[in-house]
C-alpha atoms as a PDB file:
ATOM      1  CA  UNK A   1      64.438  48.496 116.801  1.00  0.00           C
ATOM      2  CA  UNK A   2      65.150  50.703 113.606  1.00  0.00           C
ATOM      3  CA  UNK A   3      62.974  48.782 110.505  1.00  0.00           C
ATOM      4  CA  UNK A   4      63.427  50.609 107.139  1.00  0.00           C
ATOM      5  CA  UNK A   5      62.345  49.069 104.059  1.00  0.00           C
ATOM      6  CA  UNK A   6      62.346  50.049 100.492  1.00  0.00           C
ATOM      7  CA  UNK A   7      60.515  47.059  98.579  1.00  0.00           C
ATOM      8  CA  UNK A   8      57.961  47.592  96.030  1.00  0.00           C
ATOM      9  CA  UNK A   9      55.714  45.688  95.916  1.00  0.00           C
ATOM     10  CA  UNK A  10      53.815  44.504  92.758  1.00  0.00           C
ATOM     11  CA  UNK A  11      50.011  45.308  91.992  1.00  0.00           C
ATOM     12  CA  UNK A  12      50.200  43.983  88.688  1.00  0.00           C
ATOM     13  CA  UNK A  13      49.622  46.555  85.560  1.00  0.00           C
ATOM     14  CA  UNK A  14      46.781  45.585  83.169  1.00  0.00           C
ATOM     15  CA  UNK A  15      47.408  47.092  79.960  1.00  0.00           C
ATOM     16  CA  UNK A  16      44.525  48.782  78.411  1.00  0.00           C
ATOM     17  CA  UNK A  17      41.283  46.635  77.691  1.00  0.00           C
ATOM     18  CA  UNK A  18      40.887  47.847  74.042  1.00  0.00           C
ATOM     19  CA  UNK A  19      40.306  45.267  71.402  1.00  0.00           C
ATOM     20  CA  UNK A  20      42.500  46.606  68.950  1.00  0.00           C
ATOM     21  CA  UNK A  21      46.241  46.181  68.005  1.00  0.00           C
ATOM     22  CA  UNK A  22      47.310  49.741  69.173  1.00  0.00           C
ATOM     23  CA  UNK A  23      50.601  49.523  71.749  1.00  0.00           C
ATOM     24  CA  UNK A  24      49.047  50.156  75.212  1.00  0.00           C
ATOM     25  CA  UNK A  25      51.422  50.837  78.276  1.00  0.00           C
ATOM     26  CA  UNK A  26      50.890  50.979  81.867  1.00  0.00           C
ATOM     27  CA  UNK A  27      52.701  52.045  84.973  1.00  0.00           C
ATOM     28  CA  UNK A  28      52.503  51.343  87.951  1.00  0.00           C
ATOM     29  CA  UNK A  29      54.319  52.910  91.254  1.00  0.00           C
ATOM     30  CA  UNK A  30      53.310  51.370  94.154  1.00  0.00           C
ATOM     31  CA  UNK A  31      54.231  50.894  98.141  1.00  0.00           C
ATOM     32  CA  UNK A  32      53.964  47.516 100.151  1.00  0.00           C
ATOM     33  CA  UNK A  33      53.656  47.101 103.977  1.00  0.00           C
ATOM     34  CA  UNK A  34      55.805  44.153 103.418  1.00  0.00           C
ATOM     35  CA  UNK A  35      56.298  42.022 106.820  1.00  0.00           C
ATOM     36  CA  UNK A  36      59.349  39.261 106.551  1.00  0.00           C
ATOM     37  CA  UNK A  37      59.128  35.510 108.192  1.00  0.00           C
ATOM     38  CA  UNK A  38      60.961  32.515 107.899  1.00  0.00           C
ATOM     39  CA  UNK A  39      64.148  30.716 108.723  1.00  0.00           C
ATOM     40  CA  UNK A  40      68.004  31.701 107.438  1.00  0.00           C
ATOM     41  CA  UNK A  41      71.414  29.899 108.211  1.00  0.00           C
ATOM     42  CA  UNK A  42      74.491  31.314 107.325  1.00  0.00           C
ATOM     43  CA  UNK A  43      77.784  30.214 107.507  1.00  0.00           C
ATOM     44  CA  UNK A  44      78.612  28.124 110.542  1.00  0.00           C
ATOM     45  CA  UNK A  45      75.797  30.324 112.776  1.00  0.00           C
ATOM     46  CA  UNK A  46      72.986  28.160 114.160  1.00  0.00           C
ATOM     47  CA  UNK A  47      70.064  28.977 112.334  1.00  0.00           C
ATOM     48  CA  UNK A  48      67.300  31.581 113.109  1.00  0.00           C
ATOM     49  CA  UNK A  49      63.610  32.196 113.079  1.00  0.00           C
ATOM     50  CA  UNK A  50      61.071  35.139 112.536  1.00  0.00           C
ATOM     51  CA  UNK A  51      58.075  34.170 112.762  1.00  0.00           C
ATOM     52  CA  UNK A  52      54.889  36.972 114.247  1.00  0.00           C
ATOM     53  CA  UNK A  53      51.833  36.475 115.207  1.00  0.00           C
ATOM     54  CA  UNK A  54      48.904  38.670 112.828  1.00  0.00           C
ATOM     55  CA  UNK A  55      48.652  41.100 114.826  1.00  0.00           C
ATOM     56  CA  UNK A  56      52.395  41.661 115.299  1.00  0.00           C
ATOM     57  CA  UNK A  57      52.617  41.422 111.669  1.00  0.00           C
ATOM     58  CA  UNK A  58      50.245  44.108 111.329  1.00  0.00           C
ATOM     59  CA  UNK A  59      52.201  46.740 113.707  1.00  0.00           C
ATOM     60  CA  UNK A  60      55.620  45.846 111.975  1.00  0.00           C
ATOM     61  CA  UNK A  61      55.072  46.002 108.230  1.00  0.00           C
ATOM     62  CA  UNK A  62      58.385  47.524 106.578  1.00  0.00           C
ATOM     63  CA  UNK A  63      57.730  49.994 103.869  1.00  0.00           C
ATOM     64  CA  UNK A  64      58.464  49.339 100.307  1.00  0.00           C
ATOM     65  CA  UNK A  65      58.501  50.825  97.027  1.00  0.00           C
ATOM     66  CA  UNK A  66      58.338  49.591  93.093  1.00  0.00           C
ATOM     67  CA  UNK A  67      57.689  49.735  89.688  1.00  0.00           C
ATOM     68  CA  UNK A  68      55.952  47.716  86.769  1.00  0.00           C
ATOM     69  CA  UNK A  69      55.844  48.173  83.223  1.00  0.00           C
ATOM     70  CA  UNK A  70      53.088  46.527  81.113  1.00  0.00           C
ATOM     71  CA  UNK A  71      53.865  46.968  77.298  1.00  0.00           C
ATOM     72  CA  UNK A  72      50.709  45.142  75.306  1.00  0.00           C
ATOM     73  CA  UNK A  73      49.850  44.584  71.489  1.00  0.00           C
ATOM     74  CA  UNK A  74      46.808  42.808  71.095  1.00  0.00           C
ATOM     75  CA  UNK A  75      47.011  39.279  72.323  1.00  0.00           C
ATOM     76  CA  UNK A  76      51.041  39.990  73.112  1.00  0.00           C
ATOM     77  CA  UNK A  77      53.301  41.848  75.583  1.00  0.00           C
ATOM     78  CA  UNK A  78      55.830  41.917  77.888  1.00  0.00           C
ATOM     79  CA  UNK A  79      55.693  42.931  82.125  1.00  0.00           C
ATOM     80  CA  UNK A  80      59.104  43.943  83.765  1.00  0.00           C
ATOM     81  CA  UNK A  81      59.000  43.446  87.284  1.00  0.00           C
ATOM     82  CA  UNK A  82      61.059  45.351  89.437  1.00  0.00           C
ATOM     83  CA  UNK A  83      61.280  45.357  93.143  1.00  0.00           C
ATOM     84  CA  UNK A  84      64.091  46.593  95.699  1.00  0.00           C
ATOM     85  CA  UNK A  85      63.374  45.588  99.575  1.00  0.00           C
ATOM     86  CA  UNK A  86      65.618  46.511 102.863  1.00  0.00           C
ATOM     87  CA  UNK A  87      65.180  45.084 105.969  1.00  0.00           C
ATOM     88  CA  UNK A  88      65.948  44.881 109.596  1.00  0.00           C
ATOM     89  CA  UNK A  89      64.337  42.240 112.170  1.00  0.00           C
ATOM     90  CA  UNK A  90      64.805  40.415 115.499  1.00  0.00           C
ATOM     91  CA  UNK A  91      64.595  37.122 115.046  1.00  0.00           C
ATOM     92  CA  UNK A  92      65.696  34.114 117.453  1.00  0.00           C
ATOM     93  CA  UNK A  93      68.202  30.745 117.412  1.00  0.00           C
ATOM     94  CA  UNK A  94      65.209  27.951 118.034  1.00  0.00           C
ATOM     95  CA  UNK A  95      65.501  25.499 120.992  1.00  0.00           C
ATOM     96  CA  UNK A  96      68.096  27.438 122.555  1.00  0.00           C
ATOM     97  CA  UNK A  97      66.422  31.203 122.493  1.00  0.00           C
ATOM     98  CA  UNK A  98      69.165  33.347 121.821  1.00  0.00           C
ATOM     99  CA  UNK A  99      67.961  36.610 120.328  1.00  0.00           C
ATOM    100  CA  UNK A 100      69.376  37.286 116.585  1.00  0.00           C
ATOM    101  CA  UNK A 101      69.616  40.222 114.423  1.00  0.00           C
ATOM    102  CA  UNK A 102      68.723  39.471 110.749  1.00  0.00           C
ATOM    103  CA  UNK A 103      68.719  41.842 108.016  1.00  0.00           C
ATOM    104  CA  UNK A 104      68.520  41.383 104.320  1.00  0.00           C
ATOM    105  CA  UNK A 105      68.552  43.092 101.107  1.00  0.00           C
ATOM    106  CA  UNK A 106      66.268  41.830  98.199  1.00  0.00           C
ATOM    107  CA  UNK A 107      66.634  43.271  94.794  1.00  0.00           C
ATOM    108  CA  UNK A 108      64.766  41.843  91.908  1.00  0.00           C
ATOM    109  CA  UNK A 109      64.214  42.820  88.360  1.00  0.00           C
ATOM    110  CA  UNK A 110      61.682  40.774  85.811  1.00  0.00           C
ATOM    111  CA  UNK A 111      61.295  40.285  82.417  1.00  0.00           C
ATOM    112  CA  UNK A 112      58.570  37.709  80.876  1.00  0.00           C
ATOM    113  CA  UNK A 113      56.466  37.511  77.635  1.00  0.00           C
ATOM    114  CA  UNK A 114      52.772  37.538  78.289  1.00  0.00           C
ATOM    115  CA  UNK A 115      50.006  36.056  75.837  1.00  0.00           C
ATOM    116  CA  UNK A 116      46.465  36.350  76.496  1.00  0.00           C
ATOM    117  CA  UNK A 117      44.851  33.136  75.341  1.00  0.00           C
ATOM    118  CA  UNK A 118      41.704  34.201  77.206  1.00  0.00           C
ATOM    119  CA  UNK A 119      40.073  37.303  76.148  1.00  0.00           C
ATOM    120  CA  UNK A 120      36.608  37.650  77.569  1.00  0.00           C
ATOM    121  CA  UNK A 121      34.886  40.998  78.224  1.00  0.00           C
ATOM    122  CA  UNK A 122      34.911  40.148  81.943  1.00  0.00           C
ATOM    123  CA  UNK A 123      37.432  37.899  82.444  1.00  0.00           C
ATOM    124  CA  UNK A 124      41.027  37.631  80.471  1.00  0.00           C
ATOM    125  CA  UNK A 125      43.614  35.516  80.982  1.00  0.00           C
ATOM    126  CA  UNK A 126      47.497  35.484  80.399  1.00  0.00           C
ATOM    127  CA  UNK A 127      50.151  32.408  80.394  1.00  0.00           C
ATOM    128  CA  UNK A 128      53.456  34.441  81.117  1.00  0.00           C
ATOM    129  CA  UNK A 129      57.119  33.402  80.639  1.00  0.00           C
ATOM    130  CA  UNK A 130      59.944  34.528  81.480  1.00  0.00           C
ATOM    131  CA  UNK A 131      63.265  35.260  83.880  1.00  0.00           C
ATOM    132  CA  UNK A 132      63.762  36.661  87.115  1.00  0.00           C
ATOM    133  CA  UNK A 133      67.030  38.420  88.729  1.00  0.00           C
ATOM    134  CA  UNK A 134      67.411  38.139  91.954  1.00  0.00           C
ATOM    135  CA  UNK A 135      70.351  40.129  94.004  1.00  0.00           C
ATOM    136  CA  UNK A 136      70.140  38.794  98.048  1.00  0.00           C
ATOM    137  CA  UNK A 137      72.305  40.916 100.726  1.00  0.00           C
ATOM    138  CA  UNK A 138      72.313  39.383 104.251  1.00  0.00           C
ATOM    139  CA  UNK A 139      73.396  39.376 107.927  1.00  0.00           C
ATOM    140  CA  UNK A 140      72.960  37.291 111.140  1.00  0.00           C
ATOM    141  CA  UNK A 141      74.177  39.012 113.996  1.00  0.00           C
ATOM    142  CA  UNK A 142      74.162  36.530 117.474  1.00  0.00           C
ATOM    143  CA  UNK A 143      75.259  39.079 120.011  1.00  0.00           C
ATOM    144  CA  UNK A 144      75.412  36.100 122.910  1.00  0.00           C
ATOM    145  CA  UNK A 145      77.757  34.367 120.793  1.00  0.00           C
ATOM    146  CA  UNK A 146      79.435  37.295 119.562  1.00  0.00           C
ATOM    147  CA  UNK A 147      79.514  36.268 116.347  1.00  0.00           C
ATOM    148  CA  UNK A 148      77.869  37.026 112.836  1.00  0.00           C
ATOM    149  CA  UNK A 149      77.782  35.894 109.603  1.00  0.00           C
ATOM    150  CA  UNK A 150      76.687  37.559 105.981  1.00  0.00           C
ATOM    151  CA  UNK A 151      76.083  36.086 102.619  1.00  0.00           C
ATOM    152  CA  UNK A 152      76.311  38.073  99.039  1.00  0.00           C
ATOM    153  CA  UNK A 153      73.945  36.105  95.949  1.00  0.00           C
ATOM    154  CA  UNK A 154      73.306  36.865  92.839  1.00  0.00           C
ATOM    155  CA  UNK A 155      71.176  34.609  90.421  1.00  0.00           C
ATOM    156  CA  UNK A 156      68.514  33.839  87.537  1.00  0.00           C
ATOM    157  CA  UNK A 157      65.497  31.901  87.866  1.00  0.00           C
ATOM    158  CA  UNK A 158      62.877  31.156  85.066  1.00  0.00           C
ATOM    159  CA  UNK A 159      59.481  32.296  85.468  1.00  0.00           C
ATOM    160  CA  UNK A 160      56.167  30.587  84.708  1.00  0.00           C
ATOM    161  CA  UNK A 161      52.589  32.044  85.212  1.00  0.00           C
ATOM    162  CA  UNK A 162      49.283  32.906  84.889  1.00  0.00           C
ATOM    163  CA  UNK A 163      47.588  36.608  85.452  1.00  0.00           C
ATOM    164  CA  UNK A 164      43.647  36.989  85.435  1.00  0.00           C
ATOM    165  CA  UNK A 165      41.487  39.848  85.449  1.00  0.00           C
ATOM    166  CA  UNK A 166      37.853  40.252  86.209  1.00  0.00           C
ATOM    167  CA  UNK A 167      36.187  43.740  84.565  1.00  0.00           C
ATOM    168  CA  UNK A 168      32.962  44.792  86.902  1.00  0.00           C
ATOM    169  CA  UNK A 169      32.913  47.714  84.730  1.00  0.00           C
ATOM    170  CA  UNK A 170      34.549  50.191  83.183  1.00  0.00           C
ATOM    171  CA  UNK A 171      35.014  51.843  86.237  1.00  0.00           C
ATOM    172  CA  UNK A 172      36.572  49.022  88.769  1.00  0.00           C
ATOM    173  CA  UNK A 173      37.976  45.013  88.294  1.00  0.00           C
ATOM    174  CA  UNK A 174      40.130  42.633  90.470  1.00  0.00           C
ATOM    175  CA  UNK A 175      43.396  40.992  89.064  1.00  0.00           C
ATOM    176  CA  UNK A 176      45.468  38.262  90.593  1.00  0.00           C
ATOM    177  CA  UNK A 177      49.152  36.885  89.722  1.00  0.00           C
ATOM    178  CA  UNK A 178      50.301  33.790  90.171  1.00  0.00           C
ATOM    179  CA  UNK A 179      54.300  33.065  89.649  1.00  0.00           C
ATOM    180  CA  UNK A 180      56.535  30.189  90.437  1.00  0.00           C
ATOM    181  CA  UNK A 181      59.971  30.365  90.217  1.00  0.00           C
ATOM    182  CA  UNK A 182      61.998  27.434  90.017  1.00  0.00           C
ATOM    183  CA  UNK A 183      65.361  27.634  91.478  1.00  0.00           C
ATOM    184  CA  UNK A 184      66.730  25.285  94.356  1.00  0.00           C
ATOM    185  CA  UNK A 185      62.857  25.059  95.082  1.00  0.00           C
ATOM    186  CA  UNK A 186      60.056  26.792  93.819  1.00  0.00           C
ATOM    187  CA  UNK A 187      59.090  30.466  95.187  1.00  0.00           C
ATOM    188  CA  UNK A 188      56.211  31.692  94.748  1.00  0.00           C
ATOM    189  CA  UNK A 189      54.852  35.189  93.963  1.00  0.00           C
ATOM    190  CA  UNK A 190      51.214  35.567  94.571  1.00  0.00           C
ATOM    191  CA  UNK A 191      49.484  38.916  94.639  1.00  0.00           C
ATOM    192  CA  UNK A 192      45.643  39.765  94.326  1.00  0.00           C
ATOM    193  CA  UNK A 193      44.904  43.472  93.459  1.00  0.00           C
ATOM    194  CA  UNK A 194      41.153  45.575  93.338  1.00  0.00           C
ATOM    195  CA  UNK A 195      41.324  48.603  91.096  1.00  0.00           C
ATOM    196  CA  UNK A 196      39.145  51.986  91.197  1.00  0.00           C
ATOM    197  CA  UNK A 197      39.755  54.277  87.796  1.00  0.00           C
ATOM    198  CA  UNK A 198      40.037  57.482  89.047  1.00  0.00           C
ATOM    199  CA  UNK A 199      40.537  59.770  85.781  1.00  0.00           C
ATOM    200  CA  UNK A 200      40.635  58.540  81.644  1.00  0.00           C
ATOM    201  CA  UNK A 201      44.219  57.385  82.127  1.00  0.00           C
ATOM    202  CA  UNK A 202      44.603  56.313  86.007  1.00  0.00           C
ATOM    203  CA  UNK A 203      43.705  53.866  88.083  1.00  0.00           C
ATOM    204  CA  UNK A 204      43.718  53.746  92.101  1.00  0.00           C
ATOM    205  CA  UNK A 205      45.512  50.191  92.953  1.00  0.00           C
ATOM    206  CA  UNK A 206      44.811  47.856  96.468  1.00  0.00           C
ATOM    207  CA  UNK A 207      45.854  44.278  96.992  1.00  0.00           C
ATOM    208  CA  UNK A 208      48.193  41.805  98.848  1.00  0.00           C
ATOM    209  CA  UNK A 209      51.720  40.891  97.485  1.00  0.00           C
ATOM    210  CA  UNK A 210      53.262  37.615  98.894  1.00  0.00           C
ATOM    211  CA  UNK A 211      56.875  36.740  97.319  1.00  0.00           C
ATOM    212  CA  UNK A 212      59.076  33.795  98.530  1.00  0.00           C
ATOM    213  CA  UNK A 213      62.504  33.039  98.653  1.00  0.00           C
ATOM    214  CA  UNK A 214      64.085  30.243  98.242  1.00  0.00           C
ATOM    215  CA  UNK A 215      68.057  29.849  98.096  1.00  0.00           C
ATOM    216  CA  UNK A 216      70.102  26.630  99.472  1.00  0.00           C
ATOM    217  CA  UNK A 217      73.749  27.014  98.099  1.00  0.00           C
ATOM    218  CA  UNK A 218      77.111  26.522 100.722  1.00  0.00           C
ATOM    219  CA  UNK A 219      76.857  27.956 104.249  1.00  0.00           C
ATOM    220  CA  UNK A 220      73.896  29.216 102.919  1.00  0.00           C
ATOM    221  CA  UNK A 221      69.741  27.821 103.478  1.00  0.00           C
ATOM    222  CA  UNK A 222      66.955  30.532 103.377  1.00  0.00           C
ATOM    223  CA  UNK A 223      63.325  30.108 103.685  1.00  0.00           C
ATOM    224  CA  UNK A 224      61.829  33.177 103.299  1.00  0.00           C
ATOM    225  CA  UNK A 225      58.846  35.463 102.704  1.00  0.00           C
ATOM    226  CA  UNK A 226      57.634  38.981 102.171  1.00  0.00           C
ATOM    227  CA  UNK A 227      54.123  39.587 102.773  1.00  0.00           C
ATOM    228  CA  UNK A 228      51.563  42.285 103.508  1.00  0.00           C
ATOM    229  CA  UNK A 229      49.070  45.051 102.059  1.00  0.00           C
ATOM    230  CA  UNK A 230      50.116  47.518  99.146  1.00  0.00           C
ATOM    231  CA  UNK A 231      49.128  50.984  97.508  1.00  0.00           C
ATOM    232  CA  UNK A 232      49.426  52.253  94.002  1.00  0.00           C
ATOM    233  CA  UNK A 233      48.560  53.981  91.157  1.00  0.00           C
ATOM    234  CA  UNK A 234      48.333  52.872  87.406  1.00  0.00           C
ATOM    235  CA  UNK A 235      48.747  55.134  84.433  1.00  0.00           C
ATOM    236  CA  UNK A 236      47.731  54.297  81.126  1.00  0.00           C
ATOM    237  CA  UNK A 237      48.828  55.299  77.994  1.00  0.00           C
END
């Protein structure tokens, strides 16, 4: 089976822990070994499964790729979120055990105000606000039944949520994201990420991204979610 991917993945910028009101921006690129699973009916198709075991999980992550931009001012910023994700799976029709073809396209782009209402030399806290684009591309392929179906969404959630960091030192910390979404039902976009400064302005980046989808509109109900282990690097400026 081919499996491409292109979905970054978010380890979560923290802008620059200076107490001072001097703009501070960070970058980050990053790449996710991003694993789909869930359940997705389209049109008048039955609908299908993926769902892997760990292990599986762990030998089929699809590569991904993404950016974030932290922009900070004090106690006040903004975060743009952006994430593109393509990707190919097997998947099967339950009960019956047909074996499906599912691939989807997941584009998202971010943009939420951030204030830090905790600021705490080893532990800050952010409430964030915002709104989320999402742009969904997919296909459910049934070759027993020779027949397939595709869907084409675009749409706007708000976006609540909290992002907390914990400073070891000056030389390594661990931040974690928590997001909700609320659409037809919430998603959720939970990532945890350990950080290693490497030079004055850069910072070595490892965590765990999950992001849900959620999207029940006509002929259309998806349940699903991107998981796994990503890589990146933050610059400061």
């Amino acid at each position: 089976m081919r499996r491409y991917g292109l979905l970054p993945w978010l380890l979560l910028p923290t802008a620059a822990f200076a107490q001072d009101d001097a703009w501070r921006v960070s970058v980050v690129p990053y790449v996710w070994g991003a694993s789909l699973e869930g359940d997705a009916q389209l049109g008048p198709l039955p609908p299908v499964s993926v769902h892997k075991s760990f292990s599986d999980t762990l030998e089929h992550l699809d590569m991904a790729a993404m950016a974030i931009i932290d922009l900070r001012r004090g106690r006040w910023g903004l975060l743009s979120d952006l994430t593109w994700v393509d990707t190919s799976e097997t998947a099967q029709v339950p009960r019956v055990g047909l074996d499906a073809n599912l691939q989807t396209r997941v584009v998202t782009g971010s943009l939420m105000g951030q204030y830090r209402f905790i600021d705490d030399p080893v532990f800050r806290m952010d409430a964030i606000a915002g709104a989320r684009y999402w742009q969904l591309r997919g296909e459910v392929d049934v070759p027993a039944l020779a027949r397939d179906a595709s869907v084409s969404r675009d749409w706007v959630d708000p976006v609540l949520g909290v992002r907390m960091a914990w400073v070891f030192s000056e030389r390594h910390g661990v931040i974690m994201w928590a997001l909700g979404s609320a659409g037809d039902e919430v998603a959720w976009d939970l990532m945890a990420s350990y950080g290693l400064r490497m030079t004055e302005h850069s910072w070595l980046r490892l965590g765990y991204r999950s992001l849900s989808l959620r999207e029940i509109s006509r002929g259309v109900d998806l349940d699903l979610t991107l998981a796994g282990p990503g890589l990146g690097v933050e610059w400061r400026y």
